[in-house]
C-alpha atoms as a PDB file:
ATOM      1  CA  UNK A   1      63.004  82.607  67.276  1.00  0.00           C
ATOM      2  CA  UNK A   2      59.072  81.967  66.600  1.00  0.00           C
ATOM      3  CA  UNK A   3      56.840  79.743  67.798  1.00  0.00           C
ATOM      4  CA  UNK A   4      57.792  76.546  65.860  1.00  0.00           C
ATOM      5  CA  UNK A   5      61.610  76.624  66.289  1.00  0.00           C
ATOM      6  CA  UNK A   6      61.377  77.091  69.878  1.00  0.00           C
ATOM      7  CA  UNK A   7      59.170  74.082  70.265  1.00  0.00           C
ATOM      8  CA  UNK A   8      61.276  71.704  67.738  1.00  0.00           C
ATOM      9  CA  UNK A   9      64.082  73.619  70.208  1.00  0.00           C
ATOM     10  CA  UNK A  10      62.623  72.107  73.142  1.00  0.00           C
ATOM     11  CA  UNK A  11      61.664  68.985  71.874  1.00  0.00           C
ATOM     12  CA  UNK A  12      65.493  68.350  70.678  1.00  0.00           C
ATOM     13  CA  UNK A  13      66.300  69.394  74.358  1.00  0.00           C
ATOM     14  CA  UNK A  14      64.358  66.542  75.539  1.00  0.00           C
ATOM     15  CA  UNK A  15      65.358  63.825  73.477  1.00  0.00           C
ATOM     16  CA  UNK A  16      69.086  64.784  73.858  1.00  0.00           C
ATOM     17  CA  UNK A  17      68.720  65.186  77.481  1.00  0.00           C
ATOM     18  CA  UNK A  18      71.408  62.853  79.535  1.00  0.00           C
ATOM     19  CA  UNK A  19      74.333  62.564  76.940  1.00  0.00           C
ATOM     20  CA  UNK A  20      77.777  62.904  78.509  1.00  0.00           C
ATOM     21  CA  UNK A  21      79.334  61.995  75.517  1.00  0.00           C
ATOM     22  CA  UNK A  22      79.847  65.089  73.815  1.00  0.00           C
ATOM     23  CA  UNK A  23      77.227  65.333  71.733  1.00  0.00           C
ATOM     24  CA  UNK A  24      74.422  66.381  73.715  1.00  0.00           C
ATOM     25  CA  UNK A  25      71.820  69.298  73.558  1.00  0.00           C
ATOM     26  CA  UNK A  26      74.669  71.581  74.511  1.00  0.00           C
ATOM     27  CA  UNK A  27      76.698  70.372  71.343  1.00  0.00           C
ATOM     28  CA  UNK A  28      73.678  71.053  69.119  1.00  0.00           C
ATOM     29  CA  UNK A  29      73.116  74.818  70.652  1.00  0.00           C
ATOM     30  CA  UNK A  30      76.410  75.768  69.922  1.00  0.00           C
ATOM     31  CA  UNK A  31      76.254  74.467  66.072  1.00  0.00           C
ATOM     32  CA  UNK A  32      72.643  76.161  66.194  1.00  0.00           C
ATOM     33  CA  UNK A  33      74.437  80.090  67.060  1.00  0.00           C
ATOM     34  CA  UNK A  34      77.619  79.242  64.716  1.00  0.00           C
ATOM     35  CA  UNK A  35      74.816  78.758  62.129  1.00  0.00           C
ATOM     36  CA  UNK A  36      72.767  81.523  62.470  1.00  0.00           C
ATOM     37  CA  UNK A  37      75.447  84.202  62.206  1.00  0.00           C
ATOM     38  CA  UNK A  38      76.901  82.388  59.194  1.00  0.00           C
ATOM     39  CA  UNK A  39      73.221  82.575  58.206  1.00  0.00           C
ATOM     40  CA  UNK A  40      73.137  86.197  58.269  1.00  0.00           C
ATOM     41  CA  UNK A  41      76.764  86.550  56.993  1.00  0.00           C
ATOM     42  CA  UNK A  42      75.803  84.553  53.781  1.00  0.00           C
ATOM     43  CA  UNK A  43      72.528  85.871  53.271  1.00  0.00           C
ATOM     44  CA  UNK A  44      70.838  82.407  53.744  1.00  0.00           C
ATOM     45  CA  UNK A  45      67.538  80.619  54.438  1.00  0.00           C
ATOM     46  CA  UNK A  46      67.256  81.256  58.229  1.00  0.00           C
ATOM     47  CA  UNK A  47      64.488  79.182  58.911  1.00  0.00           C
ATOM     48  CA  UNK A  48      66.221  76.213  56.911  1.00  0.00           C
ATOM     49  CA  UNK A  49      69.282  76.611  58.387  1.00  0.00           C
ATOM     50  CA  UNK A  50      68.042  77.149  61.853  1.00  0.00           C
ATOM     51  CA  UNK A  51      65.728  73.758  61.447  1.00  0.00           C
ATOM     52  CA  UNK A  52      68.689  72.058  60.003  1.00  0.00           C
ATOM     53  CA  UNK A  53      71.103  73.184  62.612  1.00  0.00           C
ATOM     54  CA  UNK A  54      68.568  72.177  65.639  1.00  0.00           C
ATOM     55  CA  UNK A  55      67.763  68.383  64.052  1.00  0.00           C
ATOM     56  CA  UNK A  56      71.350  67.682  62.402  1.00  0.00           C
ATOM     57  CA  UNK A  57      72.060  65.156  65.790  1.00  0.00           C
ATOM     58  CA  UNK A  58      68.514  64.138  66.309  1.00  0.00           C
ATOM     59  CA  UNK A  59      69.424  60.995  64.876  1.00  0.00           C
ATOM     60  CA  UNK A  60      72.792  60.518  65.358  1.00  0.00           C
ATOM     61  CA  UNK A  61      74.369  56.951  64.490  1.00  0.00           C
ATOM     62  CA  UNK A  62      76.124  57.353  67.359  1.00  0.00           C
ATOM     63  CA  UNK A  63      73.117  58.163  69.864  1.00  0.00           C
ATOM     64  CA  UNK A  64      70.036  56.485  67.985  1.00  0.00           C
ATOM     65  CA  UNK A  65      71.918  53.918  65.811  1.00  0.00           C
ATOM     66  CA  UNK A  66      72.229  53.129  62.213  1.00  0.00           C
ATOM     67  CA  UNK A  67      68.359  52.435  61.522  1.00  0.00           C
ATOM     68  CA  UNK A  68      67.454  55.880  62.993  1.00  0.00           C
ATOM     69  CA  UNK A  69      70.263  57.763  61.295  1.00  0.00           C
ATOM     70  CA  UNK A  70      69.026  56.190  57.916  1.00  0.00           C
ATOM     71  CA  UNK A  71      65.446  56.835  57.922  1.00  0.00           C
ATOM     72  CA  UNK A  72      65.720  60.173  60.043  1.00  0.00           C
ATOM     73  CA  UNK A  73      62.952  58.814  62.383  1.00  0.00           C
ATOM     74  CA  UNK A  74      63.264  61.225  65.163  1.00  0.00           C
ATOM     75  CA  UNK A  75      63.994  64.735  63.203  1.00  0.00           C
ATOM     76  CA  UNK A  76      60.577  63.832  61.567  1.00  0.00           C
ATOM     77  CA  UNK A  77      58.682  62.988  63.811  1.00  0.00           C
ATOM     78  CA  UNK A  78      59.465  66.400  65.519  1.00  0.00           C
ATOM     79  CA  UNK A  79      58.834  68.248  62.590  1.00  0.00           C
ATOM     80  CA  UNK A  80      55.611  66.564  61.728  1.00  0.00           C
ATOM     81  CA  UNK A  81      54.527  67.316  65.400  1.00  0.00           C
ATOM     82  CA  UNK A  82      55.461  70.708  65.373  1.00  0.00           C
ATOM     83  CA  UNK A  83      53.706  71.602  61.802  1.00  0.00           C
ATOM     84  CA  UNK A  84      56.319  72.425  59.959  1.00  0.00           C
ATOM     85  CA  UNK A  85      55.939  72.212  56.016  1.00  0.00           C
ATOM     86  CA  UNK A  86      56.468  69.412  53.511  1.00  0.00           C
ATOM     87  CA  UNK A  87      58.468  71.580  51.554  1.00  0.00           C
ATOM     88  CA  UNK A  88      60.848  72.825  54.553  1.00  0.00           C
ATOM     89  CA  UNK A  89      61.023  69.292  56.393  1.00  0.00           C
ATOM     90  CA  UNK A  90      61.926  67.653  52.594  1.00  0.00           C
ATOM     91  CA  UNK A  91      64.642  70.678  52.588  1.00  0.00           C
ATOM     92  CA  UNK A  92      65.861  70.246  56.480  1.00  0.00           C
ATOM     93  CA  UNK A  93      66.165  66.679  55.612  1.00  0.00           C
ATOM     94  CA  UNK A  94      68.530  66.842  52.511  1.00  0.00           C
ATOM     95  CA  UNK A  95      70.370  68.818  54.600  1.00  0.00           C
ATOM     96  CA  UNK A  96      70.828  66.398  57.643  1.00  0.00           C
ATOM     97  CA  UNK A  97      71.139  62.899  54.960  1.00  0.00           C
ATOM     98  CA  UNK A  98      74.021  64.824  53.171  1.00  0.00           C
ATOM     99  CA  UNK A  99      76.284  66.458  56.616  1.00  0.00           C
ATOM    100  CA  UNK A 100      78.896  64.450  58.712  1.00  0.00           C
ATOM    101  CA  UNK A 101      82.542  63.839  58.614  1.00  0.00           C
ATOM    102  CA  UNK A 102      81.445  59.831  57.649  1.00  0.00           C
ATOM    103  CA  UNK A 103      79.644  60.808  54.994  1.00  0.00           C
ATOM    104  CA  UNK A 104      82.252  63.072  53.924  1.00  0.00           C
ATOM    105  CA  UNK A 105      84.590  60.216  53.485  1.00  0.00           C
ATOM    106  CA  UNK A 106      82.224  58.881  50.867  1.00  0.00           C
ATOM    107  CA  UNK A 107      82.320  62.011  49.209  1.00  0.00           C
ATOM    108  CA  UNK A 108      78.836  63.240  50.261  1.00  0.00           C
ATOM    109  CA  UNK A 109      78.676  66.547  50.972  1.00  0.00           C
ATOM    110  CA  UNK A 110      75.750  69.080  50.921  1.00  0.00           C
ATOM    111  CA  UNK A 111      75.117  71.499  47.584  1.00  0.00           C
ATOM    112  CA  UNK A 112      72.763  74.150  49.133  1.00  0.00           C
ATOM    113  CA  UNK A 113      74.091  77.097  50.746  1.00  0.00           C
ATOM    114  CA  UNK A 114      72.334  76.248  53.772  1.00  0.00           C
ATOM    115  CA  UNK A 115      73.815  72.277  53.909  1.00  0.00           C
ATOM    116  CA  UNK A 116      76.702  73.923  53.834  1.00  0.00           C
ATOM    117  CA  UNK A 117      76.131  76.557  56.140  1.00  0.00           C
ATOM    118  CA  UNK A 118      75.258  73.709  58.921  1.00  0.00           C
ATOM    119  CA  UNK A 119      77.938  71.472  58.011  1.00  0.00           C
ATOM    120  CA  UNK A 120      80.660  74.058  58.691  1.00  0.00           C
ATOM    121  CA  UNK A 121      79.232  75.192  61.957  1.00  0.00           C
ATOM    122  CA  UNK A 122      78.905  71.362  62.798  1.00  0.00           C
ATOM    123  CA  UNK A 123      82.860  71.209  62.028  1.00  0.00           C
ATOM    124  CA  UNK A 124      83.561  74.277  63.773  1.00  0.00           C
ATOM    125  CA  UNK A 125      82.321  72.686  67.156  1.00  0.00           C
ATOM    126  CA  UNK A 126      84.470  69.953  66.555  1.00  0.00           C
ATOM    127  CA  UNK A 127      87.435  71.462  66.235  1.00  0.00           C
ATOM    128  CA  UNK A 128      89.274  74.515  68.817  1.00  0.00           C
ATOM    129  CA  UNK A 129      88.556  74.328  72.385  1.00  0.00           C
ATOM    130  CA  UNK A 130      85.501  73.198  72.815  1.00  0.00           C
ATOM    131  CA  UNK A 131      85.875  70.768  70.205  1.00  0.00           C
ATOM    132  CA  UNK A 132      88.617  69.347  72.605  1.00  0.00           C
ATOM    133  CA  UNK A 133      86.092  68.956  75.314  1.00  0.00           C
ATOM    134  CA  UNK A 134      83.584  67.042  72.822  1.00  0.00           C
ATOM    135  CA  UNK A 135      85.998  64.662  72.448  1.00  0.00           C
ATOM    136  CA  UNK A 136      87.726  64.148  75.827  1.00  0.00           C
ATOM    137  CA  UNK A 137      84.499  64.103  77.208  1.00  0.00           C
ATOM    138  CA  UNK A 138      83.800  60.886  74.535  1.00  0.00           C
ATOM    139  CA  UNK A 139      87.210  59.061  75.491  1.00  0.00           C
ATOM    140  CA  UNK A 140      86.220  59.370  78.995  1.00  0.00           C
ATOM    141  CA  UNK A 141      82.647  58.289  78.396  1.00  0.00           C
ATOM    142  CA  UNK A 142      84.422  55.228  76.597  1.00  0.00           C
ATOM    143  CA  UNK A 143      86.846  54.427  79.529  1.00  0.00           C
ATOM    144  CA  UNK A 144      84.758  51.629  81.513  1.00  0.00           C
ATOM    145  CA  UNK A 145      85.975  49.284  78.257  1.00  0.00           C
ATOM    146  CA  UNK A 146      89.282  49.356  80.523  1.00  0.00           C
ATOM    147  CA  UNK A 147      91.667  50.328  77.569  1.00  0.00           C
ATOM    148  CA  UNK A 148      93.770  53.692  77.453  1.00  0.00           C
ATOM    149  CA  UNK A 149      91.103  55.820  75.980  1.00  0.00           C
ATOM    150  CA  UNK A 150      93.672  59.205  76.103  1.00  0.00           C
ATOM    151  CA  UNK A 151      97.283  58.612  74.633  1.00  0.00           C
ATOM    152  CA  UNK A 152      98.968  55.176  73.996  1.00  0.00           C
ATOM    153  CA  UNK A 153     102.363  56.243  73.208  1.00  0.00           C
ATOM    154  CA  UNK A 154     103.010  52.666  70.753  1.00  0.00           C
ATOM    155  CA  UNK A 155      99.416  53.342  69.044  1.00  0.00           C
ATOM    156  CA  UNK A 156      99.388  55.307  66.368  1.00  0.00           C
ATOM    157  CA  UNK A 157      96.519  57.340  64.118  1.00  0.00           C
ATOM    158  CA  UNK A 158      94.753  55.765  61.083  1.00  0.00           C
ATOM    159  CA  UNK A 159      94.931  58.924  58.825  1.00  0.00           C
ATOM    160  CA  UNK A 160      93.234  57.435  55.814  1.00  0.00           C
ATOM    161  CA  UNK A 161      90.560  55.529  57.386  1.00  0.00           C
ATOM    162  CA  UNK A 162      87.396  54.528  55.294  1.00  0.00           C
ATOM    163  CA  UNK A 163      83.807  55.703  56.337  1.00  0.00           C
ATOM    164  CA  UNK A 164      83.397  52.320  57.138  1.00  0.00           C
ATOM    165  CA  UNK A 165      86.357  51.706  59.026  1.00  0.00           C
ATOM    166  CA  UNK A 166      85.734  55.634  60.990  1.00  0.00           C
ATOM    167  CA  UNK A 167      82.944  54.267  62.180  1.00  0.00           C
ATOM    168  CA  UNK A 168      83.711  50.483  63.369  1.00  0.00           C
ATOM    169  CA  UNK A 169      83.382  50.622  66.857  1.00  0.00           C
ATOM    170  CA  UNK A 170      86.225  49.831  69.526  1.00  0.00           C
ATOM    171  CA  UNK A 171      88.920  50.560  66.896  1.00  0.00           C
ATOM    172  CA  UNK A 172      92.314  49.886  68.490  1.00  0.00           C
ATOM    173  CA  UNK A 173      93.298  53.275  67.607  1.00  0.00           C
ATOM    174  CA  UNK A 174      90.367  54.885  68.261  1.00  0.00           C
ATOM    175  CA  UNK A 175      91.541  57.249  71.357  1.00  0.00           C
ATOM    176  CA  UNK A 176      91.620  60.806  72.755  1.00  0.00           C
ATOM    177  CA  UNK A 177      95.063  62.026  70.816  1.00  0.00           C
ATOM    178  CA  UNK A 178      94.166  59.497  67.429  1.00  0.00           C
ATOM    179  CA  UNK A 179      91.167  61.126  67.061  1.00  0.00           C
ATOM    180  CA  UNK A 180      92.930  64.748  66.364  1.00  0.00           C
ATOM    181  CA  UNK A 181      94.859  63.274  63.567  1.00  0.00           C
ATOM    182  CA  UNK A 182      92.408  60.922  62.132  1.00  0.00           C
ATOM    183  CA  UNK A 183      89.668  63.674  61.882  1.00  0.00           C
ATOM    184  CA  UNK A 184      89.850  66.770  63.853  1.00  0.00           C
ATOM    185  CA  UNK A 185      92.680  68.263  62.020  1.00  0.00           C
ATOM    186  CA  UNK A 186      91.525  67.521  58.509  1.00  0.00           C
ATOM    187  CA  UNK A 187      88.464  69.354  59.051  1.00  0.00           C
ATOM    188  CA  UNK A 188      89.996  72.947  58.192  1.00  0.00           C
ATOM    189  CA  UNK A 189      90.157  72.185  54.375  1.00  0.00           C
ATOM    190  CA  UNK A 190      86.454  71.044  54.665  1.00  0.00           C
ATOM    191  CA  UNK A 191      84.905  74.396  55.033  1.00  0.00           C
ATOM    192  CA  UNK A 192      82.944  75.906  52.493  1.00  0.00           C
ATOM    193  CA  UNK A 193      82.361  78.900  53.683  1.00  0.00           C
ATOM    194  CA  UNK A 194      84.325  81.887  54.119  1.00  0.00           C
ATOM    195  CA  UNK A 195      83.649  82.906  57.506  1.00  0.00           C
ATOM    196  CA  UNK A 196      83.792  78.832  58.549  1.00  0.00           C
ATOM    197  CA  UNK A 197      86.951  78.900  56.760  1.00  0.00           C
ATOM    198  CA  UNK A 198      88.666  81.749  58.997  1.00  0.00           C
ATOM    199  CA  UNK A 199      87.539  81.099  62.185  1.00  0.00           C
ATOM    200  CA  UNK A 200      88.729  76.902  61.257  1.00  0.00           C
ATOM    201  CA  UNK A 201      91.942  78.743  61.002  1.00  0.00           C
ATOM    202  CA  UNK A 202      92.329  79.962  64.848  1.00  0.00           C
ATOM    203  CA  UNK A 203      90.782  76.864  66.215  1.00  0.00           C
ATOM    204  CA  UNK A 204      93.135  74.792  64.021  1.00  0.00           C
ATOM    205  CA  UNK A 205      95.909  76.348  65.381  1.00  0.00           C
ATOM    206  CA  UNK A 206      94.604  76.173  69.232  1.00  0.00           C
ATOM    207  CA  UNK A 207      94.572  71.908  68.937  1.00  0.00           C
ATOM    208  CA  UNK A 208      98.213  71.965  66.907  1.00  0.00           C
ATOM    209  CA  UNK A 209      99.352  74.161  70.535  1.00  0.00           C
ATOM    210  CA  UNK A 210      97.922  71.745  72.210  1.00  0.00           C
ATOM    211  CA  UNK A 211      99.088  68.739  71.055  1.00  0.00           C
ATOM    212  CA  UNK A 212     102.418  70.307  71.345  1.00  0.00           C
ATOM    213  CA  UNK A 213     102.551  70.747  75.159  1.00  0.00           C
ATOM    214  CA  UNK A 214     100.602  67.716  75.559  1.00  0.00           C
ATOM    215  CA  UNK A 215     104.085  65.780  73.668  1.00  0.00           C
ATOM    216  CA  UNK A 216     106.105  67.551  75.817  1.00  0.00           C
ATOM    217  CA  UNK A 217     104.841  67.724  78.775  1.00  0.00           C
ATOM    218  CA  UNK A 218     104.386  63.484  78.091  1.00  0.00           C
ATOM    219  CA  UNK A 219     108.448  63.410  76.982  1.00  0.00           C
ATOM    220  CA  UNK A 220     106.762  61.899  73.770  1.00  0.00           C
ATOM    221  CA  UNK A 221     109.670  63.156  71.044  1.00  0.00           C
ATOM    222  CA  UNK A 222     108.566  61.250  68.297  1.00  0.00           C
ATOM    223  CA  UNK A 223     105.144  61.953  68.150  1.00  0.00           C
ATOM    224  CA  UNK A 224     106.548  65.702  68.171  1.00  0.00           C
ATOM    225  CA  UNK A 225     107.952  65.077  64.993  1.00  0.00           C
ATOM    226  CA  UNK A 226     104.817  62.856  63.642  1.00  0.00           C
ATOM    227  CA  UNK A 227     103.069  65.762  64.411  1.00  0.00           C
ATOM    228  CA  UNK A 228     105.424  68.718  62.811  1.00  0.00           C
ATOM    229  CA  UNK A 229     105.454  65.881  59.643  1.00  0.00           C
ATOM    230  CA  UNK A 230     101.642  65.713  59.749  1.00  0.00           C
ATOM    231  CA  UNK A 231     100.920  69.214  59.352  1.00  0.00           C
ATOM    232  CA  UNK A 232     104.053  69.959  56.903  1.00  0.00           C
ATOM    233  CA  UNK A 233     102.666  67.649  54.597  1.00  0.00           C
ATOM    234  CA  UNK A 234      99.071  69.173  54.514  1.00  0.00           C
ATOM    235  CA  UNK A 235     100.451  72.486  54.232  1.00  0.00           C
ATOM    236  CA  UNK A 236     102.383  71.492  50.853  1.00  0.00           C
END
């Protein structure tokens, strides 16, 4: 890594410092190695997709809210400060306005190898095991609202929610299992990569096992069958 990655590194390590929602520095580390191998695999820009990859939460709607995530405030600042190029920081920034399962739902999706690059090793970490983690680690972060942030057996998913609706906050179905149907297990057909498209496959497959025990072990039959129905009819 040279000089100016590792201080935009450590810069993104301080302002993502203290998250225990799942999408901390430690969130944006892992997408940063998923994205440099796919990097070399795909014979990409490394030093766009290792900017991109580094910065793609620095503004997060979630974190920083929606003025921040519009105007990318804090992944330029940290560029400007750390002398990276007009050029680059315009290309790192396309990247970043154009990633995200919201802006997905709109139908915005990135067009550079690189954009894509990023956005499929974003995906990737939510999805499989550690994707799990993310977003236990979210419901649990959520429970002081006092509602059943995990599994309400009489709640079901929102499959075909809007971007606008995905991101209302303190949706009623917005919990622990809901979220697996209502985003993480869409996210395999929204690779565009090769490699991000095989190794969606196995982590795919790891939440589907999952959810499986977690039915049974929870004597929940019919969401056994919501699930089997769920994945039959994306398979067809």
């Amino acid at each position: 890594m040279n000089g100016i990655l590792k201080k935009v590194k450590n810069d993104v390590r301080v302002l993502m410092s203290g998250d225990n929602s799942g999408h901390g520095f430690d969130h944006v580390e892992r997408v940063y190695r998923i994205a440099v191998k796919m990097a070399e695999e795909e014979n990409a820009d490394m030093e766009i997709v290792a900017l991109a990859a580094l910065l793609h939460d620095a503004d997060d709607y979630k974190l920083f809210g929606e003025e921040s995530a519009q105007n990318l405030t804090n992944a330029k600042r940290i560029m400007r400060q750390n002398n990276v190029g007009e050029e680059t920081a315009s290309r790192v920034c396309e990247i970043i306005r154009t990633m995200g399962y919201s802006k997905a739902l709109k139908g915005i999706r990135p067009q550079t190898l690189e954009g894509q690059i990023v956005s499929d090793a974003d995906m990737l970490e939510a999805i499989g095991a550690m994707g799990l983690v993310r977003c236990l680690a979210y419901a649990l972060d959520k429970c002081h609202s006092g509602t059943n942030q995990i599994f309400d057996e009489k709640i079901w998913p929102e499959i075909n929610l809007s971007a606008e609706e995905y991101k209302k906050p303190n949706r009623v179905s917005d919990n622990f299992v809901n979220h697996f149907f209502e985003k993480m297990l869409k996210l395999k057909t929204m690779m565009f990569t090769k490699s991000g498209r095989k190794e969606a496959e196995i982590r795919h497959r790891f939440m589907v096992d999952f959810l499986y025990e977690f039915f049974r072990e929870n004597n929940a039959g019919e969401w056994i069958e919501y699930l089997k129905n769920f994945e039959n009819e994306r398979a067809a």
